[in-house]
C-alpha atoms as a PDB file:
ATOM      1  CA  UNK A   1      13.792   7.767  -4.777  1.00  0.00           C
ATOM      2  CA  UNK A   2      11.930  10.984  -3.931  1.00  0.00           C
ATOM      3  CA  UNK A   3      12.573  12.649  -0.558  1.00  0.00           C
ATOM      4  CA  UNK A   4      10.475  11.994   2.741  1.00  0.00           C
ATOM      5  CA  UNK A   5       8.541  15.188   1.954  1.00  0.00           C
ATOM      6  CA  UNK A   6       7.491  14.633  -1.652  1.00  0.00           C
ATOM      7  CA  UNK A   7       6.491  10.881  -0.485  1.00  0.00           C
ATOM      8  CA  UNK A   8       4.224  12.606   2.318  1.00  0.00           C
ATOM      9  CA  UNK A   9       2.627  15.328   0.070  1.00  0.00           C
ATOM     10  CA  UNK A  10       2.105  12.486  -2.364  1.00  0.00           C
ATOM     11  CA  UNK A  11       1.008  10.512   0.477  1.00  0.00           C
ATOM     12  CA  UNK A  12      -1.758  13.446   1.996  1.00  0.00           C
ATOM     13  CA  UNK A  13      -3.030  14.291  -1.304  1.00  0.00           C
ATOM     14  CA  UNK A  14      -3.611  10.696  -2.333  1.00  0.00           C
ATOM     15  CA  UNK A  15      -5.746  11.018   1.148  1.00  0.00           C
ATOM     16  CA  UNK A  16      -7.484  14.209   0.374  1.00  0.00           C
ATOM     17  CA  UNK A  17      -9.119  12.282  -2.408  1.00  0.00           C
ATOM     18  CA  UNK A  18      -9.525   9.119  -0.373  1.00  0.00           C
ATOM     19  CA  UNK A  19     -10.143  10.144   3.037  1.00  0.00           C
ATOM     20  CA  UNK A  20     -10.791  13.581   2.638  1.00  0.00           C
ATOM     21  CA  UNK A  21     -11.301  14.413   7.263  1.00  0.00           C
ATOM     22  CA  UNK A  22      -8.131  12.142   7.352  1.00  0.00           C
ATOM     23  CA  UNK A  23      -5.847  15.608   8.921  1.00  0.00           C
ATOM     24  CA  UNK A  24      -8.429  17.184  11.250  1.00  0.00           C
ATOM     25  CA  UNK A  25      -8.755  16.933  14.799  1.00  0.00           C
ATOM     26  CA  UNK A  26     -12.101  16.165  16.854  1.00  0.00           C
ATOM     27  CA  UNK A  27     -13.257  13.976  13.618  1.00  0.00           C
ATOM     28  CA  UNK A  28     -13.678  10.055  14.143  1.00  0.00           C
ATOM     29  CA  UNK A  29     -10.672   8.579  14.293  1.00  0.00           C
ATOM     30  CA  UNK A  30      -8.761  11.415  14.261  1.00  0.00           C
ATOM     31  CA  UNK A  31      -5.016  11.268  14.094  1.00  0.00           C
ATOM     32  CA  UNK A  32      -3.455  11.377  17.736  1.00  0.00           C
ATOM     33  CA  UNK A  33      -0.250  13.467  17.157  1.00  0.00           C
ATOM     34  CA  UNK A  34       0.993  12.567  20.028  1.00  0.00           C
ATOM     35  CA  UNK A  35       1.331   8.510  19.732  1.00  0.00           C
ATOM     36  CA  UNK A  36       1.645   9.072  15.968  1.00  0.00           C
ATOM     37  CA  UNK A  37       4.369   7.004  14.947  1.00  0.00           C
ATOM     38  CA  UNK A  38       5.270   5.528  10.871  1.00  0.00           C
ATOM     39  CA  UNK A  39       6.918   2.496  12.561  1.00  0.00           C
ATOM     40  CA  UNK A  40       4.196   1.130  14.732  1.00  0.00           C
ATOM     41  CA  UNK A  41       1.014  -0.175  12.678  1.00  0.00           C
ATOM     42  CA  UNK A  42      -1.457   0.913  14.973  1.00  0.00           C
ATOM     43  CA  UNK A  43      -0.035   4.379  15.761  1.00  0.00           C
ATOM     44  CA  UNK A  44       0.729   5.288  11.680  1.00  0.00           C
ATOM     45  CA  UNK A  45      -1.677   7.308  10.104  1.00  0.00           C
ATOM     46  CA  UNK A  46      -3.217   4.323   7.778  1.00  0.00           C
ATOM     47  CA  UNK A  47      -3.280   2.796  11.298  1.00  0.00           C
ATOM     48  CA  UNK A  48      -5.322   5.344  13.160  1.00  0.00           C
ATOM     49  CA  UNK A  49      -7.565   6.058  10.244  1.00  0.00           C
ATOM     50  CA  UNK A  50      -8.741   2.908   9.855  1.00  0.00           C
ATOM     51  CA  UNK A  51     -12.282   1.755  10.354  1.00  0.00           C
ATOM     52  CA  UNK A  52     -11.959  -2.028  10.808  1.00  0.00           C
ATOM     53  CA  UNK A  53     -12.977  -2.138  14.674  1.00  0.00           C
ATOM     54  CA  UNK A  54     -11.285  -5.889  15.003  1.00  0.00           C
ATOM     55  CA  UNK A  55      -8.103  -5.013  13.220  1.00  0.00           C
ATOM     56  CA  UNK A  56      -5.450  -5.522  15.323  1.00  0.00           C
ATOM     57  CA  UNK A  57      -2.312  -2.952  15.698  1.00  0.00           C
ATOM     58  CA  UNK A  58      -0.216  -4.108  13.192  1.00  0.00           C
ATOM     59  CA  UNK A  59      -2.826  -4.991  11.161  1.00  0.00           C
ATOM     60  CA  UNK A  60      -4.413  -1.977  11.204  1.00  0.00           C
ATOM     61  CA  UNK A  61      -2.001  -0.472   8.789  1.00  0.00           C
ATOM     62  CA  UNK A  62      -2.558  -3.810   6.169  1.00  0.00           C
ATOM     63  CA  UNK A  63      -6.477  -3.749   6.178  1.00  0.00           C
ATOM     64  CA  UNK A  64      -6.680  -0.241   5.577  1.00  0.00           C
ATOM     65  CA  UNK A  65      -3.747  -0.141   3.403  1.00  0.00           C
ATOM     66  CA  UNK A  66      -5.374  -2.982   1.177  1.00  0.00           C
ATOM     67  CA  UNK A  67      -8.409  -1.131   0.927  1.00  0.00           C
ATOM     68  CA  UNK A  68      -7.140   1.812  -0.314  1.00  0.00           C
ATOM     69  CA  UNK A  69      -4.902   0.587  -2.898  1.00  0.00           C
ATOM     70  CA  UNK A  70      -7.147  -1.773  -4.254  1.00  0.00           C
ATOM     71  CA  UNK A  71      -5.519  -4.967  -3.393  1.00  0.00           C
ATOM     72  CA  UNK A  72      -8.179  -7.457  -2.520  1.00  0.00           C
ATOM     73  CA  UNK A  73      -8.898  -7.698   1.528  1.00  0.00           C
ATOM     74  CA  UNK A  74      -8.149 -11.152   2.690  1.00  0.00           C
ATOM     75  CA  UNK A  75      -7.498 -12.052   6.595  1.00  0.00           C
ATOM     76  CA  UNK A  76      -6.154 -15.581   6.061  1.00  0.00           C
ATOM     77  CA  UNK A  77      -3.718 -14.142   3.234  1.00  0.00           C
ATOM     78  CA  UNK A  78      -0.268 -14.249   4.893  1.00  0.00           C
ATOM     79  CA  UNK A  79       1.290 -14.432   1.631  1.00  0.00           C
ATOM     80  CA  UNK A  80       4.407 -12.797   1.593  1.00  0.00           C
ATOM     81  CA  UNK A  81       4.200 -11.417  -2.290  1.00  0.00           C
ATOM     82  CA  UNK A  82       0.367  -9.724  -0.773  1.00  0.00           C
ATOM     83  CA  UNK A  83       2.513  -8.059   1.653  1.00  0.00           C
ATOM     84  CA  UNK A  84       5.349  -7.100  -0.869  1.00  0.00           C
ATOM     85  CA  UNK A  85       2.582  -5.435  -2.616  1.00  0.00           C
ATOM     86  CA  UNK A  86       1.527  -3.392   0.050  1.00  0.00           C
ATOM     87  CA  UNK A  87       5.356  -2.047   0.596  1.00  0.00           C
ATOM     88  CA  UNK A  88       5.088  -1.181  -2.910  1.00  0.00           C
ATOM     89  CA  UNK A  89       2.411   0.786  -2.396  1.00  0.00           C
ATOM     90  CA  UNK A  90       2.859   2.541   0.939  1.00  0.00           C
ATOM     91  CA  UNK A  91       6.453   3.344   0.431  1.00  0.00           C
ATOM     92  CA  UNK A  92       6.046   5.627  -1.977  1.00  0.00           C
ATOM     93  CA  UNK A  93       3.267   7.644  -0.890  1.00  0.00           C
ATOM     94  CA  UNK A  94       5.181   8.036   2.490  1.00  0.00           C
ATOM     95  CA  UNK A  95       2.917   5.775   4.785  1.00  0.00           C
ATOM     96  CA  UNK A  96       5.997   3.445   5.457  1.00  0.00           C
ATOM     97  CA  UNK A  97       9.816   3.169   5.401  1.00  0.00           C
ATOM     98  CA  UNK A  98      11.219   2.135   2.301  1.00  0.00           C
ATOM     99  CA  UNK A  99      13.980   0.218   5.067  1.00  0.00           C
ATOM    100  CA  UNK A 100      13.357  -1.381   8.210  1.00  0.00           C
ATOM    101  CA  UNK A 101      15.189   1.305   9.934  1.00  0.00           C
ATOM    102  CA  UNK A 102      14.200   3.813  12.619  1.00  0.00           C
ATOM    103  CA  UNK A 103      15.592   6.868  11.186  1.00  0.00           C
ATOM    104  CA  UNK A 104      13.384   7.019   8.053  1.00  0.00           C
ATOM    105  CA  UNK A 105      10.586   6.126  10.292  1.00  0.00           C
ATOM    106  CA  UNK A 106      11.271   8.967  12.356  1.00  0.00           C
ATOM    107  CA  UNK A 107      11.871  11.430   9.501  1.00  0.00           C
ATOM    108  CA  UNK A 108       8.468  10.296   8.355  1.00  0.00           C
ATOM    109  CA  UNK A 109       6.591  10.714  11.301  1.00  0.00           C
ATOM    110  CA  UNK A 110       8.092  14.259  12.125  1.00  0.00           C
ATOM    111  CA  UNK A 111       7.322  15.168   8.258  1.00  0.00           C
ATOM    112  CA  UNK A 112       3.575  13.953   8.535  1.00  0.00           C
ATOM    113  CA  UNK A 113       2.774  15.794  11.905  1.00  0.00           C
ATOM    114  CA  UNK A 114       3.915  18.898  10.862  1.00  0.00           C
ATOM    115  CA  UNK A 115       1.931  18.796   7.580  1.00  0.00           C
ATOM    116  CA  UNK A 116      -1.135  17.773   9.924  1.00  0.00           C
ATOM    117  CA  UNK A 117      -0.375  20.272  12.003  1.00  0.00           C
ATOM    118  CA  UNK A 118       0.136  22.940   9.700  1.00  0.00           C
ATOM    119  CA  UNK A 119      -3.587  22.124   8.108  1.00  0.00           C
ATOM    120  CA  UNK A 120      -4.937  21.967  11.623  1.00  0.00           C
ATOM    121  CA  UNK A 121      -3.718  25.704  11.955  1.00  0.00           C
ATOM    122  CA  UNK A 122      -4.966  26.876   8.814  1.00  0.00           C
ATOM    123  CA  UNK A 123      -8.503  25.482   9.035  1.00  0.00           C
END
């Protein structure tokens, strides 16, 4: 397993390609660093990136995250395996916890904002 801050540079530069304003501030839908937050759907950065108006908080994270990784967009799917696919994914890349707990979600979040803010004070 690679550490939180190879998972987030994989993570941003998977983004740069993807969703290239995704870091800057004062751009639509720009990332709020101060409700940012890997364990809450809506506050995550898939979460406050994406561009689904009716998406929900928590599922904020999943339509986006679907999009992006190419695994087909389907409201009504609750299937568990479609959502096993999407850990698969996002774990990885850093955009969630490989474990449910709060301490990798915190070590994410902290690693993400300052590699936001460190482009922010560069550009």
């Amino acid at each position: 397993m690679s550490t939180i801050a190879e998972r987030v540079a994989l993570g941003a530069a998977f983004l740069n390609e993807n969703d290239p304003q995704w870091w800057r501030g004062g751009v639509d839908r720009a990332i709020d660093l101060d409700t940012l937050n890997l364990g809450l759907g809506g506050r995550c950065i898939l979460g406050q990136r994406c561009p689904f108006e009716d998406a929900g908080p928590h599922t904020a994270f999943h339509a986006f995250a679907r999009v992006l990784s190419g695994l087909p967009l389907d409201p009504d799917d609750d299937d568990e395996s479609s959502e096993n696919a999407i850990d698969r994914w996002a774990a990885p890349l850093g955009f969630q916890a490989y474990t449910c707990g709060y301490v990798e979600y915190g070590e994410l979040t902290a690693e993400w904002a300052r590699v936001i803010r460190e482009r922010r004070s560069t550009a």
